[in-house]
C-alpha atoms as a PDB file:
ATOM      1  CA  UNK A   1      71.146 -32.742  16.280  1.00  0.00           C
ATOM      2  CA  UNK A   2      68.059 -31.240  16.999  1.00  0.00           C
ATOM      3  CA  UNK A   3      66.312 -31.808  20.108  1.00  0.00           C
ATOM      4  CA  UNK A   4      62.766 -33.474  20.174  1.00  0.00           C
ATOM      5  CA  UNK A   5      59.845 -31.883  22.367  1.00  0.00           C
ATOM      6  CA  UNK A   6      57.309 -34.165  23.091  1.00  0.00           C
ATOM      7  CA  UNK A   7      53.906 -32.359  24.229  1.00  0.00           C
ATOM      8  CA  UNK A   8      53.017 -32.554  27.365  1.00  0.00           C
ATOM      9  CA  UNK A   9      50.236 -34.396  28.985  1.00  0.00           C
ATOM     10  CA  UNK A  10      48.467 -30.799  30.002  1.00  0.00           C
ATOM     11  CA  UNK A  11      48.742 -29.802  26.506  1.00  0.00           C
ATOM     12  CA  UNK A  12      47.744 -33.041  24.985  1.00  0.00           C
ATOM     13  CA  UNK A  13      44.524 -31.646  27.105  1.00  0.00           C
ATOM     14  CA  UNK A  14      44.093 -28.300  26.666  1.00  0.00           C
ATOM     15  CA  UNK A  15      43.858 -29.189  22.831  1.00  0.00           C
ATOM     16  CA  UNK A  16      41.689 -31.550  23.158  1.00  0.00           C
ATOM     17  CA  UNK A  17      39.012 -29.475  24.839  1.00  0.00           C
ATOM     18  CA  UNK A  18      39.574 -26.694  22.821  1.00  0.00           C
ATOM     19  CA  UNK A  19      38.953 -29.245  19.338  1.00  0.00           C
ATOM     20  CA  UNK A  20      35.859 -29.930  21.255  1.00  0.00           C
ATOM     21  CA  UNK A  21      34.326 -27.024  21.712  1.00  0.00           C
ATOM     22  CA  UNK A  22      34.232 -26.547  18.026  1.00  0.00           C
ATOM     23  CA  UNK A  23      33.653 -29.565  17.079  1.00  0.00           C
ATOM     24  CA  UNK A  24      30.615 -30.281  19.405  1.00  0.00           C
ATOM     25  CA  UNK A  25      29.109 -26.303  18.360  1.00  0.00           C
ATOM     26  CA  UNK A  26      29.094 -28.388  15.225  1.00  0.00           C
ATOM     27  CA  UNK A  27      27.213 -31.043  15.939  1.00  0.00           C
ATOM     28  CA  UNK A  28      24.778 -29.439  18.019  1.00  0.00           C
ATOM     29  CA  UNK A  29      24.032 -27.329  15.050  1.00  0.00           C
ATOM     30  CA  UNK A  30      23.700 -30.437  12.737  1.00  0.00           C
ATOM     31  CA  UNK A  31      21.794 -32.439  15.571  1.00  0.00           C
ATOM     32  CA  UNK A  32      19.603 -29.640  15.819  1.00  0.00           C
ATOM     33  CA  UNK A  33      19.038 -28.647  12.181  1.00  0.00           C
ATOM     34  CA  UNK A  34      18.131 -32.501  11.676  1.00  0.00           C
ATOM     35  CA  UNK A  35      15.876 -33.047  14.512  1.00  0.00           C
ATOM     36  CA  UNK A  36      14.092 -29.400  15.510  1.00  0.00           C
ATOM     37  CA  UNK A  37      14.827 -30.479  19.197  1.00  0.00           C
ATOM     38  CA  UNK A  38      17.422 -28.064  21.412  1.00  0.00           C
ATOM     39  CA  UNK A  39      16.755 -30.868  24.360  1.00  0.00           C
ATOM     40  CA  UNK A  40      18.044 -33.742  21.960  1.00  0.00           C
ATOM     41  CA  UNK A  41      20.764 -31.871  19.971  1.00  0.00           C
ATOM     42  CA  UNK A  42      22.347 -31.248  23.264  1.00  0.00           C
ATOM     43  CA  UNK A  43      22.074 -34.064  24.869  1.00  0.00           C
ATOM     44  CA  UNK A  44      24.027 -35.531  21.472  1.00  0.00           C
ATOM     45  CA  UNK A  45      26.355 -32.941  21.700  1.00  0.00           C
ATOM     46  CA  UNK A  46      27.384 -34.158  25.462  1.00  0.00           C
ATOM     47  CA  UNK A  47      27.954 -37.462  24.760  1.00  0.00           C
ATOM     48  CA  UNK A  48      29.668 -36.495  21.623  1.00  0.00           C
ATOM     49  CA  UNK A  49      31.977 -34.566  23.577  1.00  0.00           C
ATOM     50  CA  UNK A  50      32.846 -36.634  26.099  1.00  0.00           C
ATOM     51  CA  UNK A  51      33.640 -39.608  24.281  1.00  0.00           C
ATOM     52  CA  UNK A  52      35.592 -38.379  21.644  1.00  0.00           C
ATOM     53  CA  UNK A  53      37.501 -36.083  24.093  1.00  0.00           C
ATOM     54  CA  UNK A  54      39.017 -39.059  24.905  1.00  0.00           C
ATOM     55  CA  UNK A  55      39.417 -41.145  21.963  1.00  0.00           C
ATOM     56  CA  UNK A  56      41.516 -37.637  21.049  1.00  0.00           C
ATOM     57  CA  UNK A  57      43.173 -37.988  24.517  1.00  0.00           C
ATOM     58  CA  UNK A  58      44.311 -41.118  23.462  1.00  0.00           C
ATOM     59  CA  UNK A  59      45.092 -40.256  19.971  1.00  0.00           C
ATOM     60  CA  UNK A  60      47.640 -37.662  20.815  1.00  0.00           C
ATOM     61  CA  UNK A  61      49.169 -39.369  23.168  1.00  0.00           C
ATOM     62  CA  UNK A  62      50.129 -42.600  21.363  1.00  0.00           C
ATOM     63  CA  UNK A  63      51.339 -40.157  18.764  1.00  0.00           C
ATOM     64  CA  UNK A  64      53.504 -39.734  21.292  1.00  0.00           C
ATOM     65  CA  UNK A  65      54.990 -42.981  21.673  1.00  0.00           C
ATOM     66  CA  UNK A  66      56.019 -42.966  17.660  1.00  0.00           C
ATOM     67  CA  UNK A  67      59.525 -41.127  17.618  1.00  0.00           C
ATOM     68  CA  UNK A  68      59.231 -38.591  15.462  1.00  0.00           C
ATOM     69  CA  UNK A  69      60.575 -39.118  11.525  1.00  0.00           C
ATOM     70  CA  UNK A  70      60.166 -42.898  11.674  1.00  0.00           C
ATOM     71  CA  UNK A  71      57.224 -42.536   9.941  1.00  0.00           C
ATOM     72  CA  UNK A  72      59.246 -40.840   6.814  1.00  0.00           C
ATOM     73  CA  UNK A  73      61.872 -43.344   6.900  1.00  0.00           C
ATOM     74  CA  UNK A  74      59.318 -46.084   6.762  1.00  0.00           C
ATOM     75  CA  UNK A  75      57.483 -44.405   3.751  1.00  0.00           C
ATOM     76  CA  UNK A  76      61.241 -44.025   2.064  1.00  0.00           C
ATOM     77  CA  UNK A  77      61.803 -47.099   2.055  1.00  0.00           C
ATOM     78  CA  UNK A  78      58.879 -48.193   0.272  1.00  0.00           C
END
């Protein structure tokens, strides 16, 4: 039997910031593009970071609650 790693909290982290760098480069870009404002896009791209660094965060980590392959025995079965 294999052994099962769960992430670690740290890690849950570090990938979460580093999604978020990209993601929020993103929107900044699209923010920008849409309005013509640096001041605004960035202040969008803040609060987009912040709050979905979290919602991620929490993502990951309830991932973590769900032992891993019970989702493929629950889609066997159906």
């Amino acid at each position: 039997m294999t052994e099962i790693v769960k992430e670690s909290r740290l890690r849950s982290i570090l990938k979460g910031l580093s999604w978020r760098v990209i993601a929020t480069a993103t929107i900044i870009a699209i923010a920008y593009f849409k309005t013509g404002d640096v001041s605004l896009a960035l202040e969008i791209g803040a609060i987009e970071f912040f709050i979905k660094l979290l919602l991620y965060y929490g993502h990951e980590r309830a991932w973590q609650q769900v032992p891993r392959g019970v989702v493929r025995k629950i889609v066997k079965k159906s």
